[in-house]
N, C-alpha and C. Protein backbone atom coordinates (compact mmCIF):
# COMPACT_ATOMS: atom_id res chain seq x y z
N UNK A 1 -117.51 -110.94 -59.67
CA UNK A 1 -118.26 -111.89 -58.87
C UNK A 1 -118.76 -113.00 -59.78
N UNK A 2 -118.94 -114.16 -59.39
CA UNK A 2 -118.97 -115.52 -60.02
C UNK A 2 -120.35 -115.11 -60.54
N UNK A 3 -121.44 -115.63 -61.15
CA UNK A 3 -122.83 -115.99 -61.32
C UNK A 3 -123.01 -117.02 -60.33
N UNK A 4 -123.75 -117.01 -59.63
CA UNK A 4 -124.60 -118.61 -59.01
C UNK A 4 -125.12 -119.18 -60.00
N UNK A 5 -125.66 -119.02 -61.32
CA UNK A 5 -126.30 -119.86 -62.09
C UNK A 5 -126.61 -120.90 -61.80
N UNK A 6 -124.93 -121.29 -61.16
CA UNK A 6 -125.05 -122.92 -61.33
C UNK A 6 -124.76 -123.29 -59.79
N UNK A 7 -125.64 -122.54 -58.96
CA UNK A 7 -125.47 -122.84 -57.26
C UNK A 7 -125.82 -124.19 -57.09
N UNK A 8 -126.71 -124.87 -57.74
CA UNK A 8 -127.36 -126.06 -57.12
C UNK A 8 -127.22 -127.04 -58.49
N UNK A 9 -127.23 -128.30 -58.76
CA UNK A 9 -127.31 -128.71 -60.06
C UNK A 9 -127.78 -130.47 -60.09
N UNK A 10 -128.76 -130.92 -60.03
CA UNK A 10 -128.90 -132.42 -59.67
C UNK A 10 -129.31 -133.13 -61.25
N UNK A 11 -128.73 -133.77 -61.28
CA UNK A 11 -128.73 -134.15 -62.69
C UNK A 11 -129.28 -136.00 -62.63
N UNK A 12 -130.39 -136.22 -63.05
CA UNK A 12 -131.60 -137.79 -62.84
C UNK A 12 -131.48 -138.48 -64.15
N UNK A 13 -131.38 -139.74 -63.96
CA UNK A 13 -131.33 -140.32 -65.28
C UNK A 13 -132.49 -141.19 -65.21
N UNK A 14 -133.53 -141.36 -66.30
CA UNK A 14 -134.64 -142.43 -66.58
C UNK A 14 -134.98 -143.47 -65.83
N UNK A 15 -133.79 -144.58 -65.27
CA UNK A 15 -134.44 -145.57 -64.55
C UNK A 15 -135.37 -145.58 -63.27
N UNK A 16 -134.85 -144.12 -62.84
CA UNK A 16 -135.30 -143.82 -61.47
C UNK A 16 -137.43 -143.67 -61.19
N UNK A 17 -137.59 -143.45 -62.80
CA UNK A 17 -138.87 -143.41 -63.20
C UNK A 17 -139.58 -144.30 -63.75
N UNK A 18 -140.36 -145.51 -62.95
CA UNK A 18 -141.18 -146.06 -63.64
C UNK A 18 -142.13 -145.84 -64.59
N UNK A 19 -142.64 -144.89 -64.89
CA UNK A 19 -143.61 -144.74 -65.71
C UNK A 19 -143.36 -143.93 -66.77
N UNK A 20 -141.68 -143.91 -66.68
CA UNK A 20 -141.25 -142.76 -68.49
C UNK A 20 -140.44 -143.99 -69.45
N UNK A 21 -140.14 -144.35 -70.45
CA UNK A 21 -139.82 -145.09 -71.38
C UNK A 21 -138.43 -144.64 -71.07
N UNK A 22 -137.90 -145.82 -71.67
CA UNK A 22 -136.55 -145.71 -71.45
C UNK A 22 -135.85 -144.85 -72.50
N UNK A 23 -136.58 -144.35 -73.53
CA UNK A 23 -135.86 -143.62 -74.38
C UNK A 23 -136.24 -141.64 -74.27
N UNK A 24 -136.52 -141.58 -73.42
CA UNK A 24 -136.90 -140.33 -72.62
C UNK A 24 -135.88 -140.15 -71.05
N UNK A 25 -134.73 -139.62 -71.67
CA UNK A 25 -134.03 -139.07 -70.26
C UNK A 25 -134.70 -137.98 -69.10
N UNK A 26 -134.42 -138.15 -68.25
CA UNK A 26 -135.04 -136.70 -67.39
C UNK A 26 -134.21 -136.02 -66.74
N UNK A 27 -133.67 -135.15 -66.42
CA UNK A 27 -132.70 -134.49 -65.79
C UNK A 27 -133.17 -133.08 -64.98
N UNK A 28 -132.93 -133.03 -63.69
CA UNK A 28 -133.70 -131.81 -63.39
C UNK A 28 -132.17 -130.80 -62.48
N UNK A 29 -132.69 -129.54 -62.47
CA UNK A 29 -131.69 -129.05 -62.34
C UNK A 29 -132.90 -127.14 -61.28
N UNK A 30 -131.88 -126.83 -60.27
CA UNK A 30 -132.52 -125.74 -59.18
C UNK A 30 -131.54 -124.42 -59.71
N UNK A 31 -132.10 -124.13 -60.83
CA UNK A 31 -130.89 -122.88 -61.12
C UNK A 31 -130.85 -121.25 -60.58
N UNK A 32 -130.23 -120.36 -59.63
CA UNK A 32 -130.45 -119.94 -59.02
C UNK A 32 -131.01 -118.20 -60.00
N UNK A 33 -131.76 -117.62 -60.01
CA UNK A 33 -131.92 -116.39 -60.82
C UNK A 33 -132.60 -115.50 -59.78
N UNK A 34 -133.14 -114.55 -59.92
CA UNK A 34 -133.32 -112.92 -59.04
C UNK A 34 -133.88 -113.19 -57.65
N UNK A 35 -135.18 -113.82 -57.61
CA UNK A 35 -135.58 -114.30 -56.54
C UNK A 35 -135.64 -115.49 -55.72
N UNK A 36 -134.39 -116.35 -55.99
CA UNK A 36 -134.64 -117.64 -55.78
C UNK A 36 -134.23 -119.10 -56.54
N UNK A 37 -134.70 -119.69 -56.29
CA UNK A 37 -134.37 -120.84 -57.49
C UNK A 37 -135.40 -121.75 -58.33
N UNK A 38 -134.74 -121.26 -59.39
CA UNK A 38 -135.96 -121.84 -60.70
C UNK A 38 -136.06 -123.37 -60.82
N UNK A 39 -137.24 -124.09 -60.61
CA UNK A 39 -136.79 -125.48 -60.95
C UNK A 39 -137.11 -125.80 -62.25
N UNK A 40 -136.19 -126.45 -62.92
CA UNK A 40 -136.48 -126.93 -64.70
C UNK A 40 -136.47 -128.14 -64.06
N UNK A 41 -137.22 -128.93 -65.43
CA UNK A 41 -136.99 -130.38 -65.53
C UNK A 41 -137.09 -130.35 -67.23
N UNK A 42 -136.07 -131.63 -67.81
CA UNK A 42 -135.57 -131.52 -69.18
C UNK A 42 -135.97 -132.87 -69.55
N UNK A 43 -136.65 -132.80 -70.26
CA UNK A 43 -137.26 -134.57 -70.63
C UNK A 43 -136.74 -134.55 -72.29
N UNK A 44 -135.63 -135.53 -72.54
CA UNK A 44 -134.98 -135.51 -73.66
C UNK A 44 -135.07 -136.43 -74.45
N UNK A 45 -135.49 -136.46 -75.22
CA UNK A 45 -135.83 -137.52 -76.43
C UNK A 45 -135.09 -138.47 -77.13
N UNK A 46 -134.95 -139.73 -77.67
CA UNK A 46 -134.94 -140.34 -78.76
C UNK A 46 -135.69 -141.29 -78.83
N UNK A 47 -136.93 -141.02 -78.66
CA UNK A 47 -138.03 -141.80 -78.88
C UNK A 47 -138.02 -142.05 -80.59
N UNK A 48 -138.86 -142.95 -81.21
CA UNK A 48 -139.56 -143.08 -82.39
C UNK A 48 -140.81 -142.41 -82.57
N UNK A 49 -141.69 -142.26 -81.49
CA UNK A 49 -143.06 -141.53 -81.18
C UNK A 49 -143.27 -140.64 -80.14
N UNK A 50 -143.99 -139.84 -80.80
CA UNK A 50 -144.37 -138.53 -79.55
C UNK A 50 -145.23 -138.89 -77.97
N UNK A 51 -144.95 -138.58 -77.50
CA UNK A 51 -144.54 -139.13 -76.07
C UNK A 51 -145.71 -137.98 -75.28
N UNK A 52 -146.39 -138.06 -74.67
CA UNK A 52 -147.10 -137.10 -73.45
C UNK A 52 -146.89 -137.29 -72.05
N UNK A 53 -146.34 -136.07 -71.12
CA UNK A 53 -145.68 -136.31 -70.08
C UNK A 53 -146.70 -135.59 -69.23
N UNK A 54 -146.48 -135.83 -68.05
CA UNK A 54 -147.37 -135.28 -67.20
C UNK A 54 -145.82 -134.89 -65.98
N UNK A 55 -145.40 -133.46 -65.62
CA UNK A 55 -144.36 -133.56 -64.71
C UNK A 55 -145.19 -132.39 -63.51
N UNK A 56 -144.37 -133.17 -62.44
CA UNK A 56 -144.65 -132.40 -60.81
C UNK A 56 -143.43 -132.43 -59.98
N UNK A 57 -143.47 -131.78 -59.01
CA UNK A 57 -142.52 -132.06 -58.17
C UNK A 57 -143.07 -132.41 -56.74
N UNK A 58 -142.12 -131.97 -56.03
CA UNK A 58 -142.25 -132.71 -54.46
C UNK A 58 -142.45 -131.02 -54.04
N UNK A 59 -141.74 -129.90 -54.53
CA UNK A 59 -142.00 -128.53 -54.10
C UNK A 59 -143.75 -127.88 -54.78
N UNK A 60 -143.76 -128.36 -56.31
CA UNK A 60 -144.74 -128.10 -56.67
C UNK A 60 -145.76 -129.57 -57.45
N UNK A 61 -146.62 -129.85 -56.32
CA UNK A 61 -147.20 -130.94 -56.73
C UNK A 61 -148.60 -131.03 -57.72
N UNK A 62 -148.51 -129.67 -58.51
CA UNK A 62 -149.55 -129.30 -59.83
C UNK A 62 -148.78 -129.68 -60.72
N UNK A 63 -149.27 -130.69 -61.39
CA UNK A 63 -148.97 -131.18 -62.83
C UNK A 63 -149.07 -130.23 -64.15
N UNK A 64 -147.85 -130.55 -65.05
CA UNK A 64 -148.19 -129.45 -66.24
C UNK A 64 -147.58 -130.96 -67.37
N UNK A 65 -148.70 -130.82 -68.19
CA UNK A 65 -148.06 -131.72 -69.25
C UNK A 65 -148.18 -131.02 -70.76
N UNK A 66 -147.25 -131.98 -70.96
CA UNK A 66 -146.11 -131.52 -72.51
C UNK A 66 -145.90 -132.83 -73.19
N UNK A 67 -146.23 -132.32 -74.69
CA UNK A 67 -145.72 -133.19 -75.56
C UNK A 67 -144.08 -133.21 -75.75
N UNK A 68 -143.95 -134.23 -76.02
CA UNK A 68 -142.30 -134.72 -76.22
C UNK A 68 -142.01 -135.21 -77.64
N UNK A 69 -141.80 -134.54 -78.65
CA UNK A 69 -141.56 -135.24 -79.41
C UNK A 69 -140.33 -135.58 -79.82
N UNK A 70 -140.94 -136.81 -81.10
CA UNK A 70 -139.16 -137.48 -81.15
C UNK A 70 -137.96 -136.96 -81.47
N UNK A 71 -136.36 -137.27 -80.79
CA UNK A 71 -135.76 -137.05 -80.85
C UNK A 71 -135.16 -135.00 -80.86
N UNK A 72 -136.31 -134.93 -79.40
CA UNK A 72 -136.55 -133.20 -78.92
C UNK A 72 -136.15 -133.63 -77.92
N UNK A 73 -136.05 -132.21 -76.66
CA UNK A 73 -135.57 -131.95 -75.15
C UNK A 73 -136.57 -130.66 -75.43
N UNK A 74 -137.49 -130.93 -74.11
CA UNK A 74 -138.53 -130.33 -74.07
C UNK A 74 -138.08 -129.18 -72.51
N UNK A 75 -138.16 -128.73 -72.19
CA UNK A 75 -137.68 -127.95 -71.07
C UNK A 75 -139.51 -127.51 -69.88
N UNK A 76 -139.08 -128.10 -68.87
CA UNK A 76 -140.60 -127.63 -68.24
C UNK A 76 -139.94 -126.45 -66.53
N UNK A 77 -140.49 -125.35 -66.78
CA UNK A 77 -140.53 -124.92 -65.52
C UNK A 77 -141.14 -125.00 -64.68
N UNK A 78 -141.02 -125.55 -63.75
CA UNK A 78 -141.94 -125.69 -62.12
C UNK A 78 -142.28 -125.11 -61.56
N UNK A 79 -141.12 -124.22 -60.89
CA UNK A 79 -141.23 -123.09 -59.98
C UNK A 79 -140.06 -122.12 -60.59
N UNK A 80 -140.80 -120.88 -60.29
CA UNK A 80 -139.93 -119.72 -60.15
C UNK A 80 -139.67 -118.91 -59.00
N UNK A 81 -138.83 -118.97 -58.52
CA UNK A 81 -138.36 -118.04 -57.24
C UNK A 81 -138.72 -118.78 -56.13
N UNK A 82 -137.84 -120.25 -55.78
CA UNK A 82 -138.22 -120.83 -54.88
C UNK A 82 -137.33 -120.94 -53.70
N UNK A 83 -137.10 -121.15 -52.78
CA UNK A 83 -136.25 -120.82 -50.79
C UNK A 83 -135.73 -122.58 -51.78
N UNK A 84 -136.09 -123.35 -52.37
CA UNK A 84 -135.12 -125.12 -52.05
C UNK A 84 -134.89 -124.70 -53.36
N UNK A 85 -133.46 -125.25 -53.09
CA UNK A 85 -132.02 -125.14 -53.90
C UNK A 85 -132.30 -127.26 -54.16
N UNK A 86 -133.19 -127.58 -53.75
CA UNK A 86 -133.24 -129.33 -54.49
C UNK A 86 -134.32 -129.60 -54.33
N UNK A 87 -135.07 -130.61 -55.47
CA UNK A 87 -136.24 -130.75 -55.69
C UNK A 87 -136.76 -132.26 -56.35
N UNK A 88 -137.27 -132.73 -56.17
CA UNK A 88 -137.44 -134.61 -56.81
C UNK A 88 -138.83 -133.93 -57.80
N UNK A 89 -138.10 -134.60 -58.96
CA UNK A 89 -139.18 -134.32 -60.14
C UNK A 89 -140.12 -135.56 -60.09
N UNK A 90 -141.50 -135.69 -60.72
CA UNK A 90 -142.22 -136.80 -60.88
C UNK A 90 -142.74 -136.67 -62.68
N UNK A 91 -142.37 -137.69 -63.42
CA UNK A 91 -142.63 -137.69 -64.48
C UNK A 91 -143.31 -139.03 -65.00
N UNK A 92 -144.78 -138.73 -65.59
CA UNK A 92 -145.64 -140.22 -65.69
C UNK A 92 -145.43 -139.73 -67.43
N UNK A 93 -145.20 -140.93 -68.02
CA UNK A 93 -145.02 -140.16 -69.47
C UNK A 93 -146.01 -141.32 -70.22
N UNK A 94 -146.97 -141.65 -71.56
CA UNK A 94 -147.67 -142.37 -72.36
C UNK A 94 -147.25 -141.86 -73.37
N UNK A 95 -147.22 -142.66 -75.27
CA UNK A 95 -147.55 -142.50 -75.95
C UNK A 95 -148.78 -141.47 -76.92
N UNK A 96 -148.43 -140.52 -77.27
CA UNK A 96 -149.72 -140.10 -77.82
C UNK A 96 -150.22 -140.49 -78.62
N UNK A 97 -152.15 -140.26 -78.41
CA UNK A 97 -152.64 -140.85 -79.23
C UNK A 97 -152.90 -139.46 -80.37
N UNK A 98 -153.14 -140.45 -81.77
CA UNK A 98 -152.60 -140.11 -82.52
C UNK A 98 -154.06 -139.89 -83.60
């Protein structure tokens, strides 16, 4: 039998986000595991400076923020074991201060 792993897979590129730098990709992805579907979101780096993100979704609208630093892919989980197989990430990202 196949894995579902990869039942659902939406893959977002930066412009779609006003408020993340253009050198911070975002890509989010509904990967399916025991109970449901996990939502990641992948905020990928080649910044020059460490970056602070604030990410939510449209399923889970509690913010969890993460440093990004340069030239990293930071991985954030949203939800675990969720009924939507698709999900719109929200990512407000600033400079850290330093």
């Amino acid at each position: 039998m196949r894995s579902l792993a990869i039942a659902a897979f939406v893959a977002l590129t930066s412009p779609a986000y006003a408020d993340v730098p253009a050198c911070i990709a975002v890509r989010a992805e509904a990967r399916y595991g025991a109970a449901g579907y996990n939502h990641i979101v992948y905020l990928k780096s080649s910044c020059t400076k460490t970056y602070v993100c604030a990410v939510s979704t449209d399923v889970n609208p509690q913010p969890t923020t993460v440093t990004v630093p340069p030239g990293r892919t930071v991985d954030v989980v949203t939800f675990l074991g969720s009924p939507a197989t698709v999900f719109v990430p929200k990512v407000d990202c600033a400079p850290a201060k330093t």
